[in-house]
PDB file of N, CA and C in Angstrom:
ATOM      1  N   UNK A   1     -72.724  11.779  24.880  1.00  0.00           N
ATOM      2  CA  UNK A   1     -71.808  11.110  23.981  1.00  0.00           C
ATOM      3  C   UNK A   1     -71.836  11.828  22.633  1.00  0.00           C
ATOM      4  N   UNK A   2     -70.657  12.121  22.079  1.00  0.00           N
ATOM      5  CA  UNK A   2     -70.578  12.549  20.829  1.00  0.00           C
ATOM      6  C   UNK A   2     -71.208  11.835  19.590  1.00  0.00           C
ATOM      7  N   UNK A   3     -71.883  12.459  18.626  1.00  0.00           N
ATOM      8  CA  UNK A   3     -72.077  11.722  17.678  1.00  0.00           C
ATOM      9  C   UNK A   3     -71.464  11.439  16.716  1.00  0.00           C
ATOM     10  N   UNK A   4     -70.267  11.741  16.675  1.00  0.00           N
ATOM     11  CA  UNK A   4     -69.110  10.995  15.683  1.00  0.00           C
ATOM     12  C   UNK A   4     -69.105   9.688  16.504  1.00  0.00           C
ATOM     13  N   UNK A   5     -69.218   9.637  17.766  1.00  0.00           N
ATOM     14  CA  UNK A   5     -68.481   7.936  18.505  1.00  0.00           C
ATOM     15  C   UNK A   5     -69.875   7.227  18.193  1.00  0.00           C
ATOM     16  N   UNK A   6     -71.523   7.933  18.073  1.00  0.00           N
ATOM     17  CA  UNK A   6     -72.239   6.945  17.853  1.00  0.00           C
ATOM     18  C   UNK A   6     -72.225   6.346  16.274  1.00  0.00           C
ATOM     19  N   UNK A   7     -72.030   7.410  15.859  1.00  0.00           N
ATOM     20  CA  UNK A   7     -71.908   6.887  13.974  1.00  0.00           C
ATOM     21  C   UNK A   7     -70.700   6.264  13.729  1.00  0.00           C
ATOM     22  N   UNK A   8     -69.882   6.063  14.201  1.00  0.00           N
ATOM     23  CA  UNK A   8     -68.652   5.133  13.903  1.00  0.00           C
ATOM     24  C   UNK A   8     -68.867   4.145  14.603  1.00  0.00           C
ATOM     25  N   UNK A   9     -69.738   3.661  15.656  1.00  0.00           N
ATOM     26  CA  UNK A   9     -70.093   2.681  16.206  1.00  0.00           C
ATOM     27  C   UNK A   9     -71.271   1.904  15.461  1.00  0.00           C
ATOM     28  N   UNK A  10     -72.067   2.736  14.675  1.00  0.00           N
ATOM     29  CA  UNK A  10     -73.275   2.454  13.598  1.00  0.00           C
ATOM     30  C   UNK A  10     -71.754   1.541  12.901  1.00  0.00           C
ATOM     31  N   UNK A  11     -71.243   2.126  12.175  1.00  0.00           N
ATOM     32  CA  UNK A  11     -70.296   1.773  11.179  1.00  0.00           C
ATOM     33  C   UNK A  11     -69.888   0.486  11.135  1.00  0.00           C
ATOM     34  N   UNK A  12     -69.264   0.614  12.816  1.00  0.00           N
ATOM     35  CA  UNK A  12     -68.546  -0.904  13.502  1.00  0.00           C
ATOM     36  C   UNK A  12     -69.550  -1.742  12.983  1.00  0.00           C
ATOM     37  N   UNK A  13     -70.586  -2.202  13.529  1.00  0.00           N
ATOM     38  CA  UNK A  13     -71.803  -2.721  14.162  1.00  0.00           C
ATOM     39  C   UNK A  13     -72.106  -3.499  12.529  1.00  0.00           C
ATOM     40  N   UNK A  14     -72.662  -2.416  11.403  1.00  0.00           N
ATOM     41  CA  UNK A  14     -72.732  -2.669  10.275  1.00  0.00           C
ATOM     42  C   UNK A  14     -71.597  -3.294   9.361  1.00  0.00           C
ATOM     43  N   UNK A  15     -70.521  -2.971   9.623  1.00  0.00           N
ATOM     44  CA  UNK A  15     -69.152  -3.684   9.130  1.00  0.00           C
ATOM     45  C   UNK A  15     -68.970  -5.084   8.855  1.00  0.00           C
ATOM     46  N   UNK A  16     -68.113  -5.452   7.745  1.00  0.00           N
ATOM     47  CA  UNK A  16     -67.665  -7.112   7.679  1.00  0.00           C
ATOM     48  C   UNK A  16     -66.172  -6.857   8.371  1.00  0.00           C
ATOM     49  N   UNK A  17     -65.691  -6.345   9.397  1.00  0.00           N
ATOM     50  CA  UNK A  17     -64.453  -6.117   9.616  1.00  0.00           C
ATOM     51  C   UNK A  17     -63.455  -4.964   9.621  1.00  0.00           C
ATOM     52  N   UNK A  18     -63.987  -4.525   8.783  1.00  0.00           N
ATOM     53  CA  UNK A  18     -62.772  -2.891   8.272  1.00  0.00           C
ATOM     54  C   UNK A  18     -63.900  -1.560   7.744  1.00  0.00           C
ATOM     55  N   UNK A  19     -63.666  -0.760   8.716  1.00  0.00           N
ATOM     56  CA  UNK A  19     -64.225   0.417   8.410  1.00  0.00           C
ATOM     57  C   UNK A  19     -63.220   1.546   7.491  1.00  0.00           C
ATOM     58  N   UNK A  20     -63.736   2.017   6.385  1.00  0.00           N
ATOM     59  CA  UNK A  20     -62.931   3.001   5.973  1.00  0.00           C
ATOM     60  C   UNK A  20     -63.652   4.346   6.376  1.00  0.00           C
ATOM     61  N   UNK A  21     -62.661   5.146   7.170  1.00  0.00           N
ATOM     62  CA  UNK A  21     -62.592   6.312   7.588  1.00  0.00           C
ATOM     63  C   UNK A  21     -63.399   7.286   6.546  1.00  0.00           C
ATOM     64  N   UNK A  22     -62.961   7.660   5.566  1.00  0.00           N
ATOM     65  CA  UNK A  22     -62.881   8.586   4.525  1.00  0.00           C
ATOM     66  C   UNK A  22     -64.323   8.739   4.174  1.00  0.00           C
ATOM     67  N   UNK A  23     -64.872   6.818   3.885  1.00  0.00           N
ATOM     68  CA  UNK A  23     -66.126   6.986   3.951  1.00  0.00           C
ATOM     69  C   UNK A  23     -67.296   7.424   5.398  1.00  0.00           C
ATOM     70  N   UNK A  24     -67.063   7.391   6.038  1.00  0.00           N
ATOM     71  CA  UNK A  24     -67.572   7.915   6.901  1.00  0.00           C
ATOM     72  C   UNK A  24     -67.943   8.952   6.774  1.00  0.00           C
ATOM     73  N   UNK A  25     -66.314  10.078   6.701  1.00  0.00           N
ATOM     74  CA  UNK A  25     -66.561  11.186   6.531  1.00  0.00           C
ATOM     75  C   UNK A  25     -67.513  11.889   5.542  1.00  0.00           C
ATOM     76  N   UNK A  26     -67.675  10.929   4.442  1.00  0.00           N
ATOM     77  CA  UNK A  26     -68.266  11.477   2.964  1.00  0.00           C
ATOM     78  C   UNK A  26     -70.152  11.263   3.391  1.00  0.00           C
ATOM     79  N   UNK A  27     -69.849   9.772   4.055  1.00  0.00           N
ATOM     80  CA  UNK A  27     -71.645   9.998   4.237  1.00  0.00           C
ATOM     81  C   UNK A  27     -72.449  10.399   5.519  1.00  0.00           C
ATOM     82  N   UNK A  28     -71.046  10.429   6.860  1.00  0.00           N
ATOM     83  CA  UNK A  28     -71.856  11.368   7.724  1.00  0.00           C
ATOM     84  C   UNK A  28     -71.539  12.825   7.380  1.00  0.00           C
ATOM     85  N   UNK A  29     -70.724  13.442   7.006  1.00  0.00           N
ATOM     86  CA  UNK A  29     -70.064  14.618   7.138  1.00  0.00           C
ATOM     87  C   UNK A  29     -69.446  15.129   8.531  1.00  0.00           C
ATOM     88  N   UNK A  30     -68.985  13.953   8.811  1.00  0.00           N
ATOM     89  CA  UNK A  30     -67.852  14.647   9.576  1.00  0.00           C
ATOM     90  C   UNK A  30     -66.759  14.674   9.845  1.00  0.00           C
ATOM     91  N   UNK A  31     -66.374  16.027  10.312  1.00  0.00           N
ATOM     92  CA  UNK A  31     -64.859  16.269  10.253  1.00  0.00           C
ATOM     93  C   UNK A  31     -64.001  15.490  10.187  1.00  0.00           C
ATOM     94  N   UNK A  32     -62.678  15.217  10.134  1.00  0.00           N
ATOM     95  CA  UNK A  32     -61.856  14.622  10.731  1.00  0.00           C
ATOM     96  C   UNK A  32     -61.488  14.965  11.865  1.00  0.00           C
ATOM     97  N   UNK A  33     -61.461  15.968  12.269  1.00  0.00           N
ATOM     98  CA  UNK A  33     -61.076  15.887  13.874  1.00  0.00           C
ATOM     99  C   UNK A  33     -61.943  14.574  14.561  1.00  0.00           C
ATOM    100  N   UNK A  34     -63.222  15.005  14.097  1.00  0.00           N
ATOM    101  CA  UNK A  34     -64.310  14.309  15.084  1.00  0.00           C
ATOM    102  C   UNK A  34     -64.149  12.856  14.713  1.00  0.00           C
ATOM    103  N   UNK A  35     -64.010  12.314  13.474  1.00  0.00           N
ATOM    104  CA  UNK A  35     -63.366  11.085  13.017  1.00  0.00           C
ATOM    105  C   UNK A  35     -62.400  10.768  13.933  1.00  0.00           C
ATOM    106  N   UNK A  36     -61.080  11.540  14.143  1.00  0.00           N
ATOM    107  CA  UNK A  36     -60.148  11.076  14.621  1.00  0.00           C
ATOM    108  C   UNK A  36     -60.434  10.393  16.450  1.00  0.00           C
ATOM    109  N   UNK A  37     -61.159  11.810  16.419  1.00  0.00           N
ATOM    110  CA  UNK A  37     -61.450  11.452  18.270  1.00  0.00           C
ATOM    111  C   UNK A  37     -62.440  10.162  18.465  1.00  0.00           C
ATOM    112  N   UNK A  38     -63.057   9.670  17.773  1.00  0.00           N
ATOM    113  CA  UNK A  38     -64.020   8.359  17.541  1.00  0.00           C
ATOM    114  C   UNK A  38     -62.906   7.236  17.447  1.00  0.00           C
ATOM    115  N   UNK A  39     -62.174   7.117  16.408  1.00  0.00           N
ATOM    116  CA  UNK A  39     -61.430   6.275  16.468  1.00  0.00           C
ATOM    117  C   UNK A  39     -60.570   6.060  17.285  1.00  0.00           C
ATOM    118  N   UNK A  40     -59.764   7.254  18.051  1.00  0.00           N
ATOM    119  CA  UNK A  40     -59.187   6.939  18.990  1.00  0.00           C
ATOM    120  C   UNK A  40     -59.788   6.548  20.373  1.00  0.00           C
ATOM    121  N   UNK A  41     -61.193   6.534  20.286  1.00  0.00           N
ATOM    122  CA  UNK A  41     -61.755   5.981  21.230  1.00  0.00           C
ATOM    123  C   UNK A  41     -61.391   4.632  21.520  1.00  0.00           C
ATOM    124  N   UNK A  42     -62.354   4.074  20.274  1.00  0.00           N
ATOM    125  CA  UNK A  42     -62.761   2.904  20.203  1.00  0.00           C
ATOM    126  C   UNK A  42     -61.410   2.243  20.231  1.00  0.00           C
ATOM    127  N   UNK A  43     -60.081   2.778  19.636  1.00  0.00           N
ATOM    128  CA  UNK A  43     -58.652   1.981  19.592  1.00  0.00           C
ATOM    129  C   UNK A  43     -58.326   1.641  21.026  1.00  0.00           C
ATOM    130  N   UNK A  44     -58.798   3.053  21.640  1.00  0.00           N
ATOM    131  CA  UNK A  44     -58.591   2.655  23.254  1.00  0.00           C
ATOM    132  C   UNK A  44     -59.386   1.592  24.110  1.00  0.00           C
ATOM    133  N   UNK A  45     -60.114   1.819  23.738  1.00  0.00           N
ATOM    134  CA  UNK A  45     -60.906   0.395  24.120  1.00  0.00           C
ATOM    135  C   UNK A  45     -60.914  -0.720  23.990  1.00  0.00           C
ATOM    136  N   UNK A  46     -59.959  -0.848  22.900  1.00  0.00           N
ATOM    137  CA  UNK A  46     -59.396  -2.303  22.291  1.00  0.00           C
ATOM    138  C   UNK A  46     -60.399  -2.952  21.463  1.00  0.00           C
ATOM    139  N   UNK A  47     -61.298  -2.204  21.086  1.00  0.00           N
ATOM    140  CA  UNK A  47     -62.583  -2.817  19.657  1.00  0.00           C
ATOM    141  C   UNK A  47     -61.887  -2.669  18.301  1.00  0.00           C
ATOM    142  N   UNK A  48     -60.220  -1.882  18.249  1.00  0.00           N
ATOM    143  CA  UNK A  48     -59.999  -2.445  16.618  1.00  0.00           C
ATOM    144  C   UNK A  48     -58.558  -1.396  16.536  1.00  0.00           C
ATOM    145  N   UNK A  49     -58.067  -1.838  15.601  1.00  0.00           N
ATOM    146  CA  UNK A  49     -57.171  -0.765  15.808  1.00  0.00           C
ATOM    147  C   UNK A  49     -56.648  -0.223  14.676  1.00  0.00           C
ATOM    148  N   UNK A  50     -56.361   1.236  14.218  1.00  0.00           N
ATOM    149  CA  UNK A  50     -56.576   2.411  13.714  1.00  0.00           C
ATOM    150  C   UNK A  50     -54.923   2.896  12.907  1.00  0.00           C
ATOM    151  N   UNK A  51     -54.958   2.846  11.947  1.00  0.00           N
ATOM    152  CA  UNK A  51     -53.840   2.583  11.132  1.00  0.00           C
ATOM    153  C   UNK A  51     -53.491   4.502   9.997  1.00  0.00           C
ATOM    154  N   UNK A  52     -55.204   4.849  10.556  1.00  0.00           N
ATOM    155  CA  UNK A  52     -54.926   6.440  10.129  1.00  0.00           C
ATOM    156  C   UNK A  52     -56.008   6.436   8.817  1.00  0.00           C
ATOM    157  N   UNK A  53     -56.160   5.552   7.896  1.00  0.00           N
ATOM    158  CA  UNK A  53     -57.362   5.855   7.218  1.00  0.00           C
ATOM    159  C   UNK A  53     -57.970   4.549   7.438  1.00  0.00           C
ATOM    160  N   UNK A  54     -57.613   3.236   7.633  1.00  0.00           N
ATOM    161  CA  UNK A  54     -59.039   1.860   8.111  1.00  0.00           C
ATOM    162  C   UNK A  54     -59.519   1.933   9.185  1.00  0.00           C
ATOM    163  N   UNK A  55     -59.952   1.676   9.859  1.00  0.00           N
ATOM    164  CA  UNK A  55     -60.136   1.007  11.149  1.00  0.00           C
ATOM    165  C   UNK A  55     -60.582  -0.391  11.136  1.00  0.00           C
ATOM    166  N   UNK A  56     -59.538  -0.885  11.874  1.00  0.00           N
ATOM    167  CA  UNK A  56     -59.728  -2.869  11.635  1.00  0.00           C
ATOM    168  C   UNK A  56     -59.585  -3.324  12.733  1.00  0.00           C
ATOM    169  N   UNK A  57     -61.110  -4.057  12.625  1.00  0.00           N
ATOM    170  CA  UNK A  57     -62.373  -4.556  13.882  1.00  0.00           C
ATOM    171  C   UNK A  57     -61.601  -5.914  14.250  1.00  0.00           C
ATOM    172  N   UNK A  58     -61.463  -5.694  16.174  1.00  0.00           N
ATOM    173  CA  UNK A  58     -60.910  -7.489  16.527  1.00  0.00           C
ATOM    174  C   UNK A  58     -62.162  -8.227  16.494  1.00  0.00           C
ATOM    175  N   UNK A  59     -62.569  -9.579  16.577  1.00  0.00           N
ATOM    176  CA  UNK A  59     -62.765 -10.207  17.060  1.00  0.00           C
ATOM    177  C   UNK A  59     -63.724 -10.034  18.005  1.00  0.00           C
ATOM    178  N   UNK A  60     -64.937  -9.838  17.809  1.00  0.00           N
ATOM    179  CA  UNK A  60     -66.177  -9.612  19.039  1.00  0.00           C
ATOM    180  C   UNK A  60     -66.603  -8.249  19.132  1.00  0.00           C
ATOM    181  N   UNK A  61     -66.255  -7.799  18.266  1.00  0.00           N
ATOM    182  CA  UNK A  61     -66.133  -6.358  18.105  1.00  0.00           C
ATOM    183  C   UNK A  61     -67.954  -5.610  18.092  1.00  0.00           C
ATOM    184  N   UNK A  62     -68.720  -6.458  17.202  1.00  0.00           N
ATOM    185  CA  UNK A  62     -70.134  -6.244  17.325  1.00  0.00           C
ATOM    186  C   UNK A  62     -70.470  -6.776  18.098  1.00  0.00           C
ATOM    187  N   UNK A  63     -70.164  -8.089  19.020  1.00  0.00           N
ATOM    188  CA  UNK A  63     -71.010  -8.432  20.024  1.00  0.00           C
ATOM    189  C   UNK A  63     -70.639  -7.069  21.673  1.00  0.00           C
ATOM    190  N   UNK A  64     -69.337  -7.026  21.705  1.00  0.00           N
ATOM    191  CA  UNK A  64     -69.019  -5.867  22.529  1.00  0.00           C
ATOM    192  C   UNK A  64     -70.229  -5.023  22.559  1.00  0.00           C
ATOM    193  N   UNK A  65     -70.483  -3.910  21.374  1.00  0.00           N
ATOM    194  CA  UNK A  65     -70.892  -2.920  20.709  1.00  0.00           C
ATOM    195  C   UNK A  65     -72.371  -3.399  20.955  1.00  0.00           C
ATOM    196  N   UNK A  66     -72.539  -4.810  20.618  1.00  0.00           N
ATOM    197  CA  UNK A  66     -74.635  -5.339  21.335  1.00  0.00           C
ATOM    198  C   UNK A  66     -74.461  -4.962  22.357  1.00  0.00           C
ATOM    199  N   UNK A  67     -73.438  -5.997  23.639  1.00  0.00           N
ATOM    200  CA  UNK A  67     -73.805  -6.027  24.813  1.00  0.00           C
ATOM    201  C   UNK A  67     -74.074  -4.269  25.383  1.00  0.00           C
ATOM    202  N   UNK A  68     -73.490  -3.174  24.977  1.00  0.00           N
ATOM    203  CA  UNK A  68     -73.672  -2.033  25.266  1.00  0.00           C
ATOM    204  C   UNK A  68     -74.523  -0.849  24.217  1.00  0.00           C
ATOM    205  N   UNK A  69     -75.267  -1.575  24.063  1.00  0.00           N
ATOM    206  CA  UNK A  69     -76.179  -1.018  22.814  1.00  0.00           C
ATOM    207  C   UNK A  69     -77.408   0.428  23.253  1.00  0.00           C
ATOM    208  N   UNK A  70     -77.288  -0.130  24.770  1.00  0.00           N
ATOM    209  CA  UNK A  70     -78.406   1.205  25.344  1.00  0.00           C
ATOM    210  C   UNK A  70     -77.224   2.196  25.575  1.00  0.00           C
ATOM    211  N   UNK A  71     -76.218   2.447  25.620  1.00  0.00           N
ATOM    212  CA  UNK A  71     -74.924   3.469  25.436  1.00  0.00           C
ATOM    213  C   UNK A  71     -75.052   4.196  24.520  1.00  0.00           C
ATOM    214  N   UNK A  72     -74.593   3.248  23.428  1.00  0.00           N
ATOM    215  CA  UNK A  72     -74.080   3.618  22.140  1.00  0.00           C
ATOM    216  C   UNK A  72     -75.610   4.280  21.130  1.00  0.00           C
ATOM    217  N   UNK A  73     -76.688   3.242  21.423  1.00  0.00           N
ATOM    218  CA  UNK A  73     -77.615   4.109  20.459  1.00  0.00           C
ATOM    219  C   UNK A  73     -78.710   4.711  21.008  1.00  0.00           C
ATOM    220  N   UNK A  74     -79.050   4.143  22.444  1.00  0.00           N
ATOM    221  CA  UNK A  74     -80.268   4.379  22.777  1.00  0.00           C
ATOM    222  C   UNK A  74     -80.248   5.393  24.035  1.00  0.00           C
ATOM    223  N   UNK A  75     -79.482   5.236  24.948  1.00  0.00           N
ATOM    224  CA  UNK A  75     -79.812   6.496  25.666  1.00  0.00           C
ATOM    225  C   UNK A  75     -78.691   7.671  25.336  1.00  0.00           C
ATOM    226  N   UNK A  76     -80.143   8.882  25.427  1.00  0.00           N
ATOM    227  CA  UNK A  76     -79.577  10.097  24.718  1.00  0.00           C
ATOM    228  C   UNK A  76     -80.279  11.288  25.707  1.00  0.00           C
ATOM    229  N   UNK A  77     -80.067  12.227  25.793  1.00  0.00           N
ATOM    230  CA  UNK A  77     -80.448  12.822  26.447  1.00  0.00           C
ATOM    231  C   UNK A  77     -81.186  14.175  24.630  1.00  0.00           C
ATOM    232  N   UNK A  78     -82.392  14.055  25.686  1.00  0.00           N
ATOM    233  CA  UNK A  78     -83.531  14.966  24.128  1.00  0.00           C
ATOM    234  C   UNK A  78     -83.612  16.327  24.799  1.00  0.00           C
ATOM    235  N   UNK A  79     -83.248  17.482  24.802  1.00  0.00           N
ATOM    236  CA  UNK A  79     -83.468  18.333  25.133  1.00  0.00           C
ATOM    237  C   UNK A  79     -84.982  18.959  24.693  1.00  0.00           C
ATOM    238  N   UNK A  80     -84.893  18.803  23.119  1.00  0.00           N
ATOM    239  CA  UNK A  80     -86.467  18.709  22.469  1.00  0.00           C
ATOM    240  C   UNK A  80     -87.323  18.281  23.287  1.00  0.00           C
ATOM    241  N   UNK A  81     -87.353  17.263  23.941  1.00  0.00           N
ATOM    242  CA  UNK A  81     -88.676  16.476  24.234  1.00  0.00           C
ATOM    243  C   UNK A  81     -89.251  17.069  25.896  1.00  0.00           C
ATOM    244  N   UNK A  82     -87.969  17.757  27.025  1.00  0.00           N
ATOM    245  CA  UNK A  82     -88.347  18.420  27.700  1.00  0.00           C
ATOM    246  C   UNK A  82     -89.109  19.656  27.442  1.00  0.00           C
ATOM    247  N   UNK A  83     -90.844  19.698  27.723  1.00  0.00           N
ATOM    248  CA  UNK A  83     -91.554  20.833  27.273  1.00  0.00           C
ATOM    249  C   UNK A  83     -91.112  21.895  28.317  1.00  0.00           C
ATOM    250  N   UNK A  84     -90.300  23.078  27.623  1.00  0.00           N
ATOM    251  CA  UNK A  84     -90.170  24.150  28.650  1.00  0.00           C
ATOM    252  C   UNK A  84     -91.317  25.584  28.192  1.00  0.00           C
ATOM    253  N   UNK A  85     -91.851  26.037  29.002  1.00  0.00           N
ATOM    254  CA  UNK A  85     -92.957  26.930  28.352  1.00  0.00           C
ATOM    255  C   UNK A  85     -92.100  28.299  28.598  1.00  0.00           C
ATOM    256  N   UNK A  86     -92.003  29.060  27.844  1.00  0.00           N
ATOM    257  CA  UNK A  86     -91.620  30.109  27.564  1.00  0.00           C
ATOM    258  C   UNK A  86     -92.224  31.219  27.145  1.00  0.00           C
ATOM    259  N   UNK A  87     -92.442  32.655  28.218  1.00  0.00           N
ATOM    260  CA  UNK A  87     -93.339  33.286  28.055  1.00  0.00           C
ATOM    261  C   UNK A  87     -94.451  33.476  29.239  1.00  0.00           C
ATOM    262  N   UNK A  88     -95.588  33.708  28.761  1.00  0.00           N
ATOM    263  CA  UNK A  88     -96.577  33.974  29.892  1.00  0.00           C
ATOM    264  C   UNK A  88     -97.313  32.397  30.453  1.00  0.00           C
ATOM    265  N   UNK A  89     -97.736  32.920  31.541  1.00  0.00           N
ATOM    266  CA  UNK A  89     -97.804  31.864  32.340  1.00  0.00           C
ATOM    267  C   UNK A  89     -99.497  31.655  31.794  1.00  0.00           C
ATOM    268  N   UNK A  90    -100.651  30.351  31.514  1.00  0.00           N
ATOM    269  CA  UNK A  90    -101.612  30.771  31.170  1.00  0.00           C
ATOM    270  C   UNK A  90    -102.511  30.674  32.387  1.00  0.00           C
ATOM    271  N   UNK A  91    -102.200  30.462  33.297  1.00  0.00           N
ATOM    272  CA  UNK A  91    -102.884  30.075  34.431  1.00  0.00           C
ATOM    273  C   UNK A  91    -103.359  31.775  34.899  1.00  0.00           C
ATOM    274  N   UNK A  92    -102.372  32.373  34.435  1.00  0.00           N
ATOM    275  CA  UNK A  92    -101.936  33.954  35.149  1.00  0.00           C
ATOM    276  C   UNK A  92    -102.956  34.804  34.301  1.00  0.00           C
ATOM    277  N   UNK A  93    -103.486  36.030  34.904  1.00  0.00           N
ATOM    278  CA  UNK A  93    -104.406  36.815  34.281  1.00  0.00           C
ATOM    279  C   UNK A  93    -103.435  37.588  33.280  1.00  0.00           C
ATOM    280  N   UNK A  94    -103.827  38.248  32.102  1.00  0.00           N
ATOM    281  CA  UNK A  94    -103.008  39.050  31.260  1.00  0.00           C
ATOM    282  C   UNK A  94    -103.554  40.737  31.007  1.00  0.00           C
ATOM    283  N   UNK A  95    -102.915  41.143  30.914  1.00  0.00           N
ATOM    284  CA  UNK A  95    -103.628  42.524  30.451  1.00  0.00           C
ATOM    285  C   UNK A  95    -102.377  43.519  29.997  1.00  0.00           C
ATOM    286  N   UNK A  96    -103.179  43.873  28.621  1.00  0.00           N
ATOM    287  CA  UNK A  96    -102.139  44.383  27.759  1.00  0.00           C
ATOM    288  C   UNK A  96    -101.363  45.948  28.132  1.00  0.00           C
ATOM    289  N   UNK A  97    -100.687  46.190  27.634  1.00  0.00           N
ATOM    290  CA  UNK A  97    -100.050  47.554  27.912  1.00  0.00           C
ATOM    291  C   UNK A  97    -100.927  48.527  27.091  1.00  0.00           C
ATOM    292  N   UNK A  98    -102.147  49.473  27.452  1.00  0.00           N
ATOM    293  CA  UNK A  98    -102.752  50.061  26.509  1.00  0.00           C
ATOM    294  C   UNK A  98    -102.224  51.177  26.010  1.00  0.00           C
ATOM    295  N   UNK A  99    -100.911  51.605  26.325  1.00  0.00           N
ATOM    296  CA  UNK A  99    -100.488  52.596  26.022  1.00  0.00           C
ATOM    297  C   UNK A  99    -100.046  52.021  24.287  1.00  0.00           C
ATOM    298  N   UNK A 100     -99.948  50.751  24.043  1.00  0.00           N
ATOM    299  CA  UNK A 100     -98.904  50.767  22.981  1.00  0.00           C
ATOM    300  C   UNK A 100    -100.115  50.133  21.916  1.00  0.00           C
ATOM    301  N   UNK A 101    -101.271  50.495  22.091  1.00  0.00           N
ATOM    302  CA  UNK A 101    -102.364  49.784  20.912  1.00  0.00           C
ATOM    303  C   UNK A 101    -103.037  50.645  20.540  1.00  0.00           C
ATOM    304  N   UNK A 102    -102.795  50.518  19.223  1.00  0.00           N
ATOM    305  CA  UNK A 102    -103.160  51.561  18.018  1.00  0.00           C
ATOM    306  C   UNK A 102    -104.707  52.064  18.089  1.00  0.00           C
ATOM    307  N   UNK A 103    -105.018  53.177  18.402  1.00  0.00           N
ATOM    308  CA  UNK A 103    -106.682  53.583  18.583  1.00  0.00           C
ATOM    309  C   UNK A 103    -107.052  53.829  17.351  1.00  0.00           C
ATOM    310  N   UNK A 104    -106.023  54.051  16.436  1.00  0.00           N
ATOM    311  CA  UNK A 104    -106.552  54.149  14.811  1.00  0.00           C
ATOM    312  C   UNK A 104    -107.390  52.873  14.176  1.00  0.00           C
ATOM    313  N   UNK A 105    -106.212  51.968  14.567  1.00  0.00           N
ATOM    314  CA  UNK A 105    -106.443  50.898  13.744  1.00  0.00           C
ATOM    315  C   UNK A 105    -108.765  50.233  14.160  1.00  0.00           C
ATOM    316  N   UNK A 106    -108.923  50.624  15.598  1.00  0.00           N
ATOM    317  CA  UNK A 106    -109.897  50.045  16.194  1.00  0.00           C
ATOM    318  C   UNK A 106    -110.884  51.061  15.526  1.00  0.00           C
ATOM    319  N   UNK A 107    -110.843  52.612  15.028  1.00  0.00           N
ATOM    320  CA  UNK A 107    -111.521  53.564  14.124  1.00  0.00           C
ATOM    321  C   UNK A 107    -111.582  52.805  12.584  1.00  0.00           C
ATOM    322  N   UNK A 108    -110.677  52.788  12.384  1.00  0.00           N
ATOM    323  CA  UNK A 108    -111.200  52.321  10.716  1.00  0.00           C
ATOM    324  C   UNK A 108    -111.922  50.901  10.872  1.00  0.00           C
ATOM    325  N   UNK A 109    -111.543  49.721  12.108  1.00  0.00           N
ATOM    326  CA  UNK A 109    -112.401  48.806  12.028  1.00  0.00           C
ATOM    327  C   UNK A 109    -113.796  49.141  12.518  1.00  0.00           C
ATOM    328  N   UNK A 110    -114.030  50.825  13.353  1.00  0.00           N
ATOM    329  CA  UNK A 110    -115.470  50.789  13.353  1.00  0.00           C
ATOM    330  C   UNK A 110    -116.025  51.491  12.174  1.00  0.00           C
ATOM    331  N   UNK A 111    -115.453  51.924  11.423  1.00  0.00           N
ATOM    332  CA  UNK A 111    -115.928  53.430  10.395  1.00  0.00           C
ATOM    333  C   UNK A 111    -115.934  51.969   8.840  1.00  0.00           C
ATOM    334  N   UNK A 112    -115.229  50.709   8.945  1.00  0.00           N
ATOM    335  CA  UNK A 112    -115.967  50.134   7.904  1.00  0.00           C
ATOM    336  C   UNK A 112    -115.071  50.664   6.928  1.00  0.00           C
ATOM    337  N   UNK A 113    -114.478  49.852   5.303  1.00  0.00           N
ATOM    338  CA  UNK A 113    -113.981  50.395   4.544  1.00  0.00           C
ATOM    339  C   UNK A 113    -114.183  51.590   4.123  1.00  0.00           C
ATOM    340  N   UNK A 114    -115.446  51.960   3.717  1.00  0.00           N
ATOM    341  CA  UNK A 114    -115.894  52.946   2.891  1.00  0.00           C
ATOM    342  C   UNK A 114    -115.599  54.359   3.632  1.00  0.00           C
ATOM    343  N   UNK A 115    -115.443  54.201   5.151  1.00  0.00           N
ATOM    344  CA  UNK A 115    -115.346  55.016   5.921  1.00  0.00           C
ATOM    345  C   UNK A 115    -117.101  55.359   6.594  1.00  0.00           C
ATOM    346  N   UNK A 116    -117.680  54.281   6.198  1.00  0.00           N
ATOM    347  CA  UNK A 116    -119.483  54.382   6.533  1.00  0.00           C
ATOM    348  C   UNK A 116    -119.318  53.841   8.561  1.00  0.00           C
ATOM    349  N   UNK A 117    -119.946  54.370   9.134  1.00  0.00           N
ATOM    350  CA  UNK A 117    -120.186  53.936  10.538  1.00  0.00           C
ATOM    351  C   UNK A 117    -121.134  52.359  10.387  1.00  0.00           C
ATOM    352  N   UNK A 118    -120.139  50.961  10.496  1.00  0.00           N
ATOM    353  CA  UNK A 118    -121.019  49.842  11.156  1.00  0.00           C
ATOM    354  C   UNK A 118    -121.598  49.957  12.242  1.00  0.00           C
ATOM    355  N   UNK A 119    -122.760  49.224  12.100  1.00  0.00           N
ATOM    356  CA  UNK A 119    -123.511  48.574  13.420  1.00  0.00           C
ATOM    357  C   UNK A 119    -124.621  49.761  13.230  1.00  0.00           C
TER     358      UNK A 119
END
């Protein structure tokens, strides 16, 4: 479900009756397209009907909007929350490509700043 139709349904829900559009747009930031396609939802559905900048709520309009409340706010699909592991497997043995590791860098960590031999 789009989240213009859930935030204009926040809107409904919170409303004394008349949603103004404009504000919407100003405190969700979104488009008007996406405004428009929300409202023409909900007009279709017969929860209020849409005059181009109000939207004015019939009659049961939040109880509608309760009775379907695991829709509208609660089920969502989290892509986040599916852990996908990406990368090496850790179960799997590893071993590096030695062609591409610096033999310098492992000399100056044995030769010590000064260039003195540790250990």
């Amino acid at each position: 479900m789009r989240s213009s139709i859930r935030e204009l349904a926040r809107a409904i829900y919170f409303s004394e009756g008349e949603v103004d559009l404009y504000s919407l747009h100003i405190s969700y930031r979104l488009s008007p397209a996406e405004i428009l396609y929300a409202a023409r939802f909900f007009a279709k559905v017969g929860l209020a009907d849409f005059d181009g900048v109000h939207f004015v709520l019939h009659r049961g309009a939040r109880e509608w909007l309760f009775k379907r409340r695991h829709r509208f706010f609660l089920e969502e699909e989290r892509p986040w929350s599916i852990e996908e592991r990406l990368g090496l497997d850790p179960s799997q043995p590893y071993l590096p490509d030695v062609g591409r590791v610096d033999r310098q860098f492992f000399y100056r960590k044995l030769r010590g700043p000064e260039g003195a031999v540790i250990g």
